[in-house]
Protein backbone atom coordinates (compact mmCIF):
# COMPACT_ATOMS: atom_id res chain seq x y z
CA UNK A 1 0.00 0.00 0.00
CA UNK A 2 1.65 3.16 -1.01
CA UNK A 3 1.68 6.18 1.40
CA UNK A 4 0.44 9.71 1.00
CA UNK A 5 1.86 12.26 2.60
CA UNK A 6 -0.11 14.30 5.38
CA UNK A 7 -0.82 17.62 4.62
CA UNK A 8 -2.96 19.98 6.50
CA UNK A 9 -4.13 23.23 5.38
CA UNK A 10 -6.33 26.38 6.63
CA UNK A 11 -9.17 27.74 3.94
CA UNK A 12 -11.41 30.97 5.11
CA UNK A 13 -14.97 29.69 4.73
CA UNK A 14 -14.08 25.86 4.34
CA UNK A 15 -12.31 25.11 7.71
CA UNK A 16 -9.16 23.00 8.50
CA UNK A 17 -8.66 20.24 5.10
CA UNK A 18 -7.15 17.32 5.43
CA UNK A 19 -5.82 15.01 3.15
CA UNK A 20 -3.23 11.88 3.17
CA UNK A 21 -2.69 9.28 5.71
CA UNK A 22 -3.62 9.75 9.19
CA UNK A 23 -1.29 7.89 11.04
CA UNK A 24 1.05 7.11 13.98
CA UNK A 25 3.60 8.99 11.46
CA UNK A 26 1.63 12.42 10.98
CA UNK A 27 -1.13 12.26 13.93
CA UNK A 28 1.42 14.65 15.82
CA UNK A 29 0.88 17.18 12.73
CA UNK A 30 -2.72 16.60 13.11
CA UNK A 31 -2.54 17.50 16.64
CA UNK A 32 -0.48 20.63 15.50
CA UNK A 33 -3.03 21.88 12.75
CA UNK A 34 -5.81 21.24 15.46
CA UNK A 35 -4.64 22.90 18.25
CA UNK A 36 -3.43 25.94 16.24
CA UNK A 37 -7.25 27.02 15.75
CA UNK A 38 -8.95 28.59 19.28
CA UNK A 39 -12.15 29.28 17.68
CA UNK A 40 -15.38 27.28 16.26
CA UNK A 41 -13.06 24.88 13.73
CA UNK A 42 -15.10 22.67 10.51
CA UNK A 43 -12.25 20.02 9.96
CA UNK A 44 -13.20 18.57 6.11
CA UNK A 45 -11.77 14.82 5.88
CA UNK A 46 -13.28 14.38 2.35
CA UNK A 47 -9.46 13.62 1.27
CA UNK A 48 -7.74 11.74 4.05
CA UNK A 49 -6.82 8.06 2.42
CA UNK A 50 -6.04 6.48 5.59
CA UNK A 51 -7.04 7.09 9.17
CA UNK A 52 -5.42 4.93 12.11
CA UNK A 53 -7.48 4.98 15.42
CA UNK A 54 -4.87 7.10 16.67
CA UNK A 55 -6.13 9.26 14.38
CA UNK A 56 -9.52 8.91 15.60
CA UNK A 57 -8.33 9.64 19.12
CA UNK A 58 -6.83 12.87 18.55
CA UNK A 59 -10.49 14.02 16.25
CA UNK A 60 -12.07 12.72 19.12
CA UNK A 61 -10.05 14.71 21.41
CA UNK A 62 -10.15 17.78 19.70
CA UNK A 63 -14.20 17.33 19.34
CA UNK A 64 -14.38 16.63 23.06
CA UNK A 65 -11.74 19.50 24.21
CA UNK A 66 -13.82 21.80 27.07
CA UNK A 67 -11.66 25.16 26.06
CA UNK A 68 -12.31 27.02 22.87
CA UNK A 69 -15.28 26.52 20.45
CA UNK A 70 -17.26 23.83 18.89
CA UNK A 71 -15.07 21.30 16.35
CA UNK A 72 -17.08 19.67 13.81
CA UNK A 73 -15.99 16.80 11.33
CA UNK A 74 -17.01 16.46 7.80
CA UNK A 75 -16.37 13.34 5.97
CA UNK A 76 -18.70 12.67 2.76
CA UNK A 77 -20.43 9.68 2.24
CA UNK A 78 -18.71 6.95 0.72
CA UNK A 79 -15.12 8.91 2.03
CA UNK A 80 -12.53 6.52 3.93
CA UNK A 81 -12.76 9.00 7.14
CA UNK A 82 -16.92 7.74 6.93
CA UNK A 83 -16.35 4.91 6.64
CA UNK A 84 -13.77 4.89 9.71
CA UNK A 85 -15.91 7.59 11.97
CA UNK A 86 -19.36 5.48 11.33
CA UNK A 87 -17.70 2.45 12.27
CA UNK A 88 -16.50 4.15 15.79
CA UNK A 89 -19.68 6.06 16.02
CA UNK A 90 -17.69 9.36 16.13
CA UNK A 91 -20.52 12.41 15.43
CA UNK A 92 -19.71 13.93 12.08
CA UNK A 93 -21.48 15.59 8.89
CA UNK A 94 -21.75 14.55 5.50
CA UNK A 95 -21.64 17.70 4.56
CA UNK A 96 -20.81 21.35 6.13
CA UNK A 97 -23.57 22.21 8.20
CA UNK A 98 -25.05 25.09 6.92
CA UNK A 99 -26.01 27.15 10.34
CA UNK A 100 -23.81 27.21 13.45
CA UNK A 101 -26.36 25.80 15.81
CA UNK A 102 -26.54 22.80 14.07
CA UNK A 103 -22.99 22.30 14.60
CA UNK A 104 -24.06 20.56 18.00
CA UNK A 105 -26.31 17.89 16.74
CA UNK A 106 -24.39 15.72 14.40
CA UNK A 107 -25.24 12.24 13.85
């Protein structure tokens, strides 16, 4: 299985993307990239090709944090992180949500 880089970048109006291999290699970036935002943060997973639980632990972690704002995931249908988040019945989107309020009520 070949290996894609991590790469984590900040878009105005989009959030924090993601893309690559989530890893035991790069989930110390990921912890990085998540910790550098204080406010409400939309992390999009739509391009992540591999995600290791302790990958999952530190989304987790940042969802769960009690300082700071709201972190939402967003991992499309039919995405690897989906797959991967539905199976450990981590809350995320499909999809941006549209208004900030429903931020809290993710499936």
């Amino acid at each position: 299985m070949a290996i894609t880089p991590f790469r984590s970048r900040y878009i105005p109006d989009r959030g924090l993307v993601l893309s690559g291999d989530i890893d035991e290699l790069s989930v110390d970036a990921l912890c990085e990239a998540l910790e550098s935002h204080a406010g409400p943060l939309v992390v999009d997973l739509a391009a992540v090709t591999h995600l290791a639980s302790v990958g999952v632990g530190a989304l987790v972690a940042a969802v769960r944090r009690e300082e700071g704002l709201p972190v939402t995931l967003v991992a499309p249908e039919g995405s690897f992180a989906h797959v991967v988040l539905d199976m450990c019945g981590v809350p995320h989107w499909s999809a941006a949500p549209e208004h900030e309020a429903d931020v809290v009520d993710a499936h």
